[in-house]
C-alpha atoms as a PDB file:
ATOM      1  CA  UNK A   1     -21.154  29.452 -52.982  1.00  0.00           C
ATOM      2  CA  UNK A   2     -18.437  26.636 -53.756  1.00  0.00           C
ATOM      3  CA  UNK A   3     -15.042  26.750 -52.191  1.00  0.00           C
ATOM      4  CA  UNK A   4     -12.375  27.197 -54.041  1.00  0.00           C
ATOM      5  CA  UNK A   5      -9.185  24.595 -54.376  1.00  0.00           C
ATOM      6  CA  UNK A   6      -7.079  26.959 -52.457  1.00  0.00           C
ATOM      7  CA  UNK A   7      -9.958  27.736 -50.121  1.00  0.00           C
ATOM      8  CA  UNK A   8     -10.125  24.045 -49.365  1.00  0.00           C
ATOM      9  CA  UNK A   9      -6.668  23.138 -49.468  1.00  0.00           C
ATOM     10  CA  UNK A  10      -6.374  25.524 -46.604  1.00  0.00           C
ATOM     11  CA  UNK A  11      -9.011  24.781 -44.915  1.00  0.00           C
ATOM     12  CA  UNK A  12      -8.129  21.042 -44.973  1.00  0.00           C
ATOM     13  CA  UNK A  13      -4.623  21.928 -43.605  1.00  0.00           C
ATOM     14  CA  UNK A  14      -6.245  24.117 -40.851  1.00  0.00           C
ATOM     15  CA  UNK A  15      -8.727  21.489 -40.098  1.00  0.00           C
ATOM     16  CA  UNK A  16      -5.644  19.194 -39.446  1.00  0.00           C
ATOM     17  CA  UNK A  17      -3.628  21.787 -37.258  1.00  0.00           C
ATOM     18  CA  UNK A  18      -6.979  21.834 -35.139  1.00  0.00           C
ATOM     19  CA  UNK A  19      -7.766  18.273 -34.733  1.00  0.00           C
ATOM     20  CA  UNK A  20      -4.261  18.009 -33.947  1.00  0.00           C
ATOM     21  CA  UNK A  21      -4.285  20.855 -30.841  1.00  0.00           C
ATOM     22  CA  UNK A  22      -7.968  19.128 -29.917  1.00  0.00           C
ATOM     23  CA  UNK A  23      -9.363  22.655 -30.882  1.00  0.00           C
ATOM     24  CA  UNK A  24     -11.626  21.763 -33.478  1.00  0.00           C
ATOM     25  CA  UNK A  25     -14.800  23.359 -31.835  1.00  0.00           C
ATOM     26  CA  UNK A  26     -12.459  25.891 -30.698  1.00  0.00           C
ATOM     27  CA  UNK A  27     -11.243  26.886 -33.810  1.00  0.00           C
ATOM     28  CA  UNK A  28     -14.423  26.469 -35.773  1.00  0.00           C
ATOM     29  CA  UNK A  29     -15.937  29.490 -33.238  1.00  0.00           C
ATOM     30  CA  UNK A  30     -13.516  32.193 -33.709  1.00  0.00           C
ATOM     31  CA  UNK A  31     -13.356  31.679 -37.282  1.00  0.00           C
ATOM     32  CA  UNK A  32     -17.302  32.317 -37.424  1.00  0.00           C
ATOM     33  CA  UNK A  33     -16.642  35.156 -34.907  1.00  0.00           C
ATOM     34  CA  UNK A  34     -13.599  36.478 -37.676  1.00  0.00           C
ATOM     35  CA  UNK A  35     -16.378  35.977 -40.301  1.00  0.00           C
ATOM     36  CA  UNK A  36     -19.038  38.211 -38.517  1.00  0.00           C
ATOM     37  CA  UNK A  37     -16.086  41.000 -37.315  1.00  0.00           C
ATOM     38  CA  UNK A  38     -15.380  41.242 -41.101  1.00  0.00           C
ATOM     39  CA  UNK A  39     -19.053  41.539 -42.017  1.00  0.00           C
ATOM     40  CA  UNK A  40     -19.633  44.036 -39.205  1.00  0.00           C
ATOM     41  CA  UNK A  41     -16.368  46.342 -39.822  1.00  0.00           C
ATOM     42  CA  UNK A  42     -16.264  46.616 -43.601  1.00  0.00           C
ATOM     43  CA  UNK A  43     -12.869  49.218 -43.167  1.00  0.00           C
ATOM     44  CA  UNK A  44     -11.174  46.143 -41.266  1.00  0.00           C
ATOM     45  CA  UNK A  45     -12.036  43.899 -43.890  1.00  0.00           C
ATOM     46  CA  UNK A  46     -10.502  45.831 -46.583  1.00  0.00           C
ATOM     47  CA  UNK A  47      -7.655  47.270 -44.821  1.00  0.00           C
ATOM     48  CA  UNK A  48      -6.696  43.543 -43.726  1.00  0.00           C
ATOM     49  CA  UNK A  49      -8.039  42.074 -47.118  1.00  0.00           C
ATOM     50  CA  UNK A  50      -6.753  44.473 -50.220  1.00  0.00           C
ATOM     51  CA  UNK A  51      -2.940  44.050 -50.304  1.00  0.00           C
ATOM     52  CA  UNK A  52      -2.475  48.018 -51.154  1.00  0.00           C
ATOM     53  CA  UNK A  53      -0.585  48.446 -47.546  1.00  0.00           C
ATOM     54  CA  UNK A  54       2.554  46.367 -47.166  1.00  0.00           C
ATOM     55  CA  UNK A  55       2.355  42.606 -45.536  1.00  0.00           C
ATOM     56  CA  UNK A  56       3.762  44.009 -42.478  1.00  0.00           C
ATOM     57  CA  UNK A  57       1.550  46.686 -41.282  1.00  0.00           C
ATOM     58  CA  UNK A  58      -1.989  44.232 -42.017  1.00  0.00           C
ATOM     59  CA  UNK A  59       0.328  41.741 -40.048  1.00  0.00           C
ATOM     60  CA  UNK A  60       0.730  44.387 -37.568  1.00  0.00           C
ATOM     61  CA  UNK A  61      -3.023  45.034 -37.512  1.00  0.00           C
ATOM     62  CA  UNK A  62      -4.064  41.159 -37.367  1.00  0.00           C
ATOM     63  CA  UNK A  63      -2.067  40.640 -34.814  1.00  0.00           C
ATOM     64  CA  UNK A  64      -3.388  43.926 -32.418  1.00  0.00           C
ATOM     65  CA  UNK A  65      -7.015  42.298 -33.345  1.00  0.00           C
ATOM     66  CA  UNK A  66      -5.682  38.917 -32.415  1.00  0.00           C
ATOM     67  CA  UNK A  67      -4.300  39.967 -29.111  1.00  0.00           C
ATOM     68  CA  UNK A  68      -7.381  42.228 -28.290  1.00  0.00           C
ATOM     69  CA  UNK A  69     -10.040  39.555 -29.300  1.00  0.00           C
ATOM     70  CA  UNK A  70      -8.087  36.468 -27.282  1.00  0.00           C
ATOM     71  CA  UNK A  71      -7.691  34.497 -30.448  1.00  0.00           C
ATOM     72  CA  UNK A  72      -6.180  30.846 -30.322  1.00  0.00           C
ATOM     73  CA  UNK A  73      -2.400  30.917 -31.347  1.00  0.00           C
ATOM     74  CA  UNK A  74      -3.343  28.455 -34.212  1.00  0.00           C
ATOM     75  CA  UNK A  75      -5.864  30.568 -35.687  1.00  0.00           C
ATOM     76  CA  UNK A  76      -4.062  34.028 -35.436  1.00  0.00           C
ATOM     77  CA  UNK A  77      -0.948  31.762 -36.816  1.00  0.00           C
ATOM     78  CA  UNK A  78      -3.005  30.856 -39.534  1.00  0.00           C
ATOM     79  CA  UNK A  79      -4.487  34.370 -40.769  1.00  0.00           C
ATOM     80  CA  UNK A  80      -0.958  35.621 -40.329  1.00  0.00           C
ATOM     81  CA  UNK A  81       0.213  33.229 -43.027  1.00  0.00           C
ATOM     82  CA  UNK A  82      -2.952  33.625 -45.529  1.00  0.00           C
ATOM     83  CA  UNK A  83      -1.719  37.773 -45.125  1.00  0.00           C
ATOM     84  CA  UNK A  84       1.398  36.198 -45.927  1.00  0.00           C
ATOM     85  CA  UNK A  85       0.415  34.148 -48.764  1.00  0.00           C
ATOM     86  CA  UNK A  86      -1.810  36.932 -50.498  1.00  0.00           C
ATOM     87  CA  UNK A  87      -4.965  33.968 -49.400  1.00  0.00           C
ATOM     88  CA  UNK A  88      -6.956  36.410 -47.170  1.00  0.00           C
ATOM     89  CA  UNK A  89      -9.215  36.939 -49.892  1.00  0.00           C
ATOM     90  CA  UNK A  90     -10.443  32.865 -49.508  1.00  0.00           C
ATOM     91  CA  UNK A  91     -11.065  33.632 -45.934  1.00  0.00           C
ATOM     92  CA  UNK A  92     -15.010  33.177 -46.330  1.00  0.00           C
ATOM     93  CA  UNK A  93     -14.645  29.563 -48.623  1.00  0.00           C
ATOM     94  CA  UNK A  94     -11.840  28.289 -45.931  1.00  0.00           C
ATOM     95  CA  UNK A  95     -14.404  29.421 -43.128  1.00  0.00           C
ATOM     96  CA  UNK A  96     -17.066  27.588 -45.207  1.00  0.00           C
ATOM     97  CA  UNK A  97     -15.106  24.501 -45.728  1.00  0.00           C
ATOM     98  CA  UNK A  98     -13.430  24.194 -42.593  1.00  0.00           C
ATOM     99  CA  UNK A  99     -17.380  24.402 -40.960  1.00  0.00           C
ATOM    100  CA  UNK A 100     -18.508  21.695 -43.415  1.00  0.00           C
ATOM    101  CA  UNK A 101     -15.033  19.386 -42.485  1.00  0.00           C
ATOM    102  CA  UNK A 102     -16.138  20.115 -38.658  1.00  0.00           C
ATOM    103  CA  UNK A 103     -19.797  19.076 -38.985  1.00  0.00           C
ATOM    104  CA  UNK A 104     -18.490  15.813 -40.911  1.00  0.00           C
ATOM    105  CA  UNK A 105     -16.409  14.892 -38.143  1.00  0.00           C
ATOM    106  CA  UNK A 106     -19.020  15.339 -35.887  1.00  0.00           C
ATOM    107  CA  UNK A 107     -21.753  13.495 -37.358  1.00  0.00           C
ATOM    108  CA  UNK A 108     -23.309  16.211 -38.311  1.00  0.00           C
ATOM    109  CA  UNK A 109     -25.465  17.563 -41.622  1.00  0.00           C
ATOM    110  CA  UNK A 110     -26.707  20.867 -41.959  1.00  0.00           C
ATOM    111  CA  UNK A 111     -29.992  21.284 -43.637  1.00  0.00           C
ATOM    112  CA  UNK A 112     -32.128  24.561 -44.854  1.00  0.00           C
ATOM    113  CA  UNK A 113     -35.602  24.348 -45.415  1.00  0.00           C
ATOM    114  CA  UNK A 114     -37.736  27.193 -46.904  1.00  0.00           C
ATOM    115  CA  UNK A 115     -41.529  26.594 -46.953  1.00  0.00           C
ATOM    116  CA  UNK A 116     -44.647  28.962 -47.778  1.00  0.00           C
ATOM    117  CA  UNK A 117     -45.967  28.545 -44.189  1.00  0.00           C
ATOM    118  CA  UNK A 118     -44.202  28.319 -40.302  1.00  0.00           C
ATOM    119  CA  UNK A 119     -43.954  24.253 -39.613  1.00  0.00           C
ATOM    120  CA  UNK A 120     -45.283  23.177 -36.367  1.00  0.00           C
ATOM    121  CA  UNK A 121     -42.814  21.589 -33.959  1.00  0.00           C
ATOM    122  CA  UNK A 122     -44.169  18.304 -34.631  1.00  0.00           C
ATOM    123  CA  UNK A 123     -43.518  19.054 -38.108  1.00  0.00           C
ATOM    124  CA  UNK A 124     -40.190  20.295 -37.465  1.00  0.00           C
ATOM    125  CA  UNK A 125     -39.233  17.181 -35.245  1.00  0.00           C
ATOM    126  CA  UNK A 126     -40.513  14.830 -38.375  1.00  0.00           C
ATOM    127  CA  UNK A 127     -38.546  16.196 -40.664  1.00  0.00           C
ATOM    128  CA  UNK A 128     -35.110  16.364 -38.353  1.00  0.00           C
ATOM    129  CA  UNK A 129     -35.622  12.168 -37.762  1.00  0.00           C
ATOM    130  CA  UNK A 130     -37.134  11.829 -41.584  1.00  0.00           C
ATOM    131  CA  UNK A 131     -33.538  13.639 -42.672  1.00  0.00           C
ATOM    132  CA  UNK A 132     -31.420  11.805 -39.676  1.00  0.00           C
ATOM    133  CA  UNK A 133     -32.636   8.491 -41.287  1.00  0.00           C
ATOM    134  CA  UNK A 134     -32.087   9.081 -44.430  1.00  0.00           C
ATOM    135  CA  UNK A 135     -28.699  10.812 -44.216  1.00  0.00           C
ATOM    136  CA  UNK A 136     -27.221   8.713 -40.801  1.00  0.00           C
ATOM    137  CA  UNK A 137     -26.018  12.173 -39.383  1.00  0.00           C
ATOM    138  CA  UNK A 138     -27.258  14.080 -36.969  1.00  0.00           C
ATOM    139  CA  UNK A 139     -29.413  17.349 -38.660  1.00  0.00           C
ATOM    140  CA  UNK A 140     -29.083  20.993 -37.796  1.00  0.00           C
ATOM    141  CA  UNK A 141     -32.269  22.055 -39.432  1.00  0.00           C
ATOM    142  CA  UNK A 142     -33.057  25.681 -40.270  1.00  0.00           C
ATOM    143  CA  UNK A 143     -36.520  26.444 -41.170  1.00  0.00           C
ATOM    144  CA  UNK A 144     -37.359  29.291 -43.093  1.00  0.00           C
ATOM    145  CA  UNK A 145     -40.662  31.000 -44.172  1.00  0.00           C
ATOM    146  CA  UNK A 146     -40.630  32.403 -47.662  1.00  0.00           C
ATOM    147  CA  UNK A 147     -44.468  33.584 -48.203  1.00  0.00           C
ATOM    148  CA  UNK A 148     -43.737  33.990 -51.645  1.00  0.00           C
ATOM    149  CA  UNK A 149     -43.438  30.276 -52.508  1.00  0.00           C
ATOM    150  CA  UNK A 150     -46.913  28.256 -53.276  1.00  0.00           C
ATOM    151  CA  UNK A 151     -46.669  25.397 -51.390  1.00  0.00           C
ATOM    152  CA  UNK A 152     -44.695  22.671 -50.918  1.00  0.00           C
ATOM    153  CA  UNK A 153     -41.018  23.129 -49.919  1.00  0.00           C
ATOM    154  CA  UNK A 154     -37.582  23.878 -51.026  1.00  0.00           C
ATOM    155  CA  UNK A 155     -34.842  21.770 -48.950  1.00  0.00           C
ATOM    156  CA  UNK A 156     -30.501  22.040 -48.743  1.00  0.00           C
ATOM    157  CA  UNK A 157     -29.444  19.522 -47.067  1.00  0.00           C
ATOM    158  CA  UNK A 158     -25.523  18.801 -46.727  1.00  0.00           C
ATOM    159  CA  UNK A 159     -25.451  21.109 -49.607  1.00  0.00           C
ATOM    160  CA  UNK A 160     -27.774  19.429 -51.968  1.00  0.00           C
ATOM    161  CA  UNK A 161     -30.869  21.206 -53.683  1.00  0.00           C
ATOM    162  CA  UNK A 162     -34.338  19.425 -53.216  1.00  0.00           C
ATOM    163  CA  UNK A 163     -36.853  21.780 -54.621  1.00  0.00           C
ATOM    164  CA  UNK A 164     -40.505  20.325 -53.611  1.00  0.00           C
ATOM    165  CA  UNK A 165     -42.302  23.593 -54.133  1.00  0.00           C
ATOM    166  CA  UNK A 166     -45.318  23.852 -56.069  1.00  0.00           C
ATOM    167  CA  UNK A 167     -44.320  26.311 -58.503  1.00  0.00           C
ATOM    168  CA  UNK A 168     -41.504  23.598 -59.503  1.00  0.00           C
ATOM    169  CA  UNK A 169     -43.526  20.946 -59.854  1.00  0.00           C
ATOM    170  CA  UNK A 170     -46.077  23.042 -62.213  1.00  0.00           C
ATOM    171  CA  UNK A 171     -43.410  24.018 -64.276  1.00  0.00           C
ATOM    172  CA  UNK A 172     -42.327  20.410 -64.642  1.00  0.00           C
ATOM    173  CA  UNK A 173     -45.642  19.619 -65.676  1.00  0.00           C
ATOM    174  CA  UNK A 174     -46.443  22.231 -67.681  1.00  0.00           C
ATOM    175  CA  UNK A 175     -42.738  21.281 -69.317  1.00  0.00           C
ATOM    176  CA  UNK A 176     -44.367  17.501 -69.727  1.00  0.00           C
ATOM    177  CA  UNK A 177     -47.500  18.560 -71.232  1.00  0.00           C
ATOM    178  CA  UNK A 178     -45.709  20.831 -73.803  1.00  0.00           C
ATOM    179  CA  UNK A 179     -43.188  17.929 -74.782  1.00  0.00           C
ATOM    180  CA  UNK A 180     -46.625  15.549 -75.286  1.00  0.00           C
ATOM    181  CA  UNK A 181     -44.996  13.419 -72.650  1.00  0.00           C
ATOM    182  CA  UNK A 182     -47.771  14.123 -70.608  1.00  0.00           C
ATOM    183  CA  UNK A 183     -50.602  13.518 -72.812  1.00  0.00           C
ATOM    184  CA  UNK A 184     -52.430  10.030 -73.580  1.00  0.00           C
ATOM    185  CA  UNK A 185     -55.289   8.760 -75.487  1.00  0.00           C
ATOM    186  CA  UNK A 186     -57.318   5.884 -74.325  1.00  0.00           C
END
């Protein structure tokens, strides 16, 4: 899902506070940690998240967390001010967008593949040069087996869609055929 503006307005300015301490990695690591303590406790979430109690007390409460988890006085700083700023509720975009500005500045692309059957490692170690080459970044490449596709393969890399599976490429020619752009007489 996109980011927002705020969500990456925030996540820009966070980015900067980080690369500024050195913590980028740092930072970047408790924020996924935040991410997966949200997922995990859903009352947390909502009693941190939903502004029905007053600033102070989910202050209070972020703060407890903070001091109990060990969290980085820049990143406790900044969920204190999103509570603050009623911006808790871009947490997930900022966490998104502050992971994508941290892979940038390391060189680094993430890519998803989904295919109808488990690549070998060979396979696997093609694809992660074929997608170094072409982008110039390194590639963290997640493979994915979705039994329900055809064949061929459905790719995200550095958030763009390349969809290489069968059942697309039928459907494009089944589109052609239908449009007579795919029929000729000799």
């Amino acid at each position: 899902m996109p980011s927002s503006v705020a969500a990456r307005r925030y996540a820009r300015a966070l980015f900067s506070l980080a690369k500024d301490a050195g913590e980028i990695p740092d930072v970047g690591e408790q924020l996924a940690f935040m991410v997966k303590l949200f997922e995990d406790s859903p009352e947390l979430k909502a009693g941190l998240f939903r502004p029905l109690h007053p600033v102070k007390e989910r202050s209070a409460v972020l703060r407890e967390v903070g001091r109990e988890l060990g969290l980085k006085p820049t990143v406790q700083s900044f969920m204190l001010y999103l509570i603050d700023q009623c911006r808790l509720v871009d947490f997930d975009g900022i966490c998104d967008e502050y992971r994508r500005l941290s892979d940038e500045a390391a060189g680094l692309v993430r890519a998803e593949i989904v295919t109808s059957s488990p690549l070998s490692e060979e396979q696997r170690g093609r694809l992660e040069r074929a997608l170094a080459t072409r982008t110039g970044r390194r590639v963290d490449l997640e493979v994915r087996v979705d039994p329900d596709l055809i064949g061929g393969a459905v790719a995200v890399v550095g958030g763009v869609l390349f969809d290489g599976s069968l059942k697309t490429q039928l459907s494009q020619l089944r589109e052609s055929l239908q449009s007579g752009g795919g029929a000729t007489t000799s």
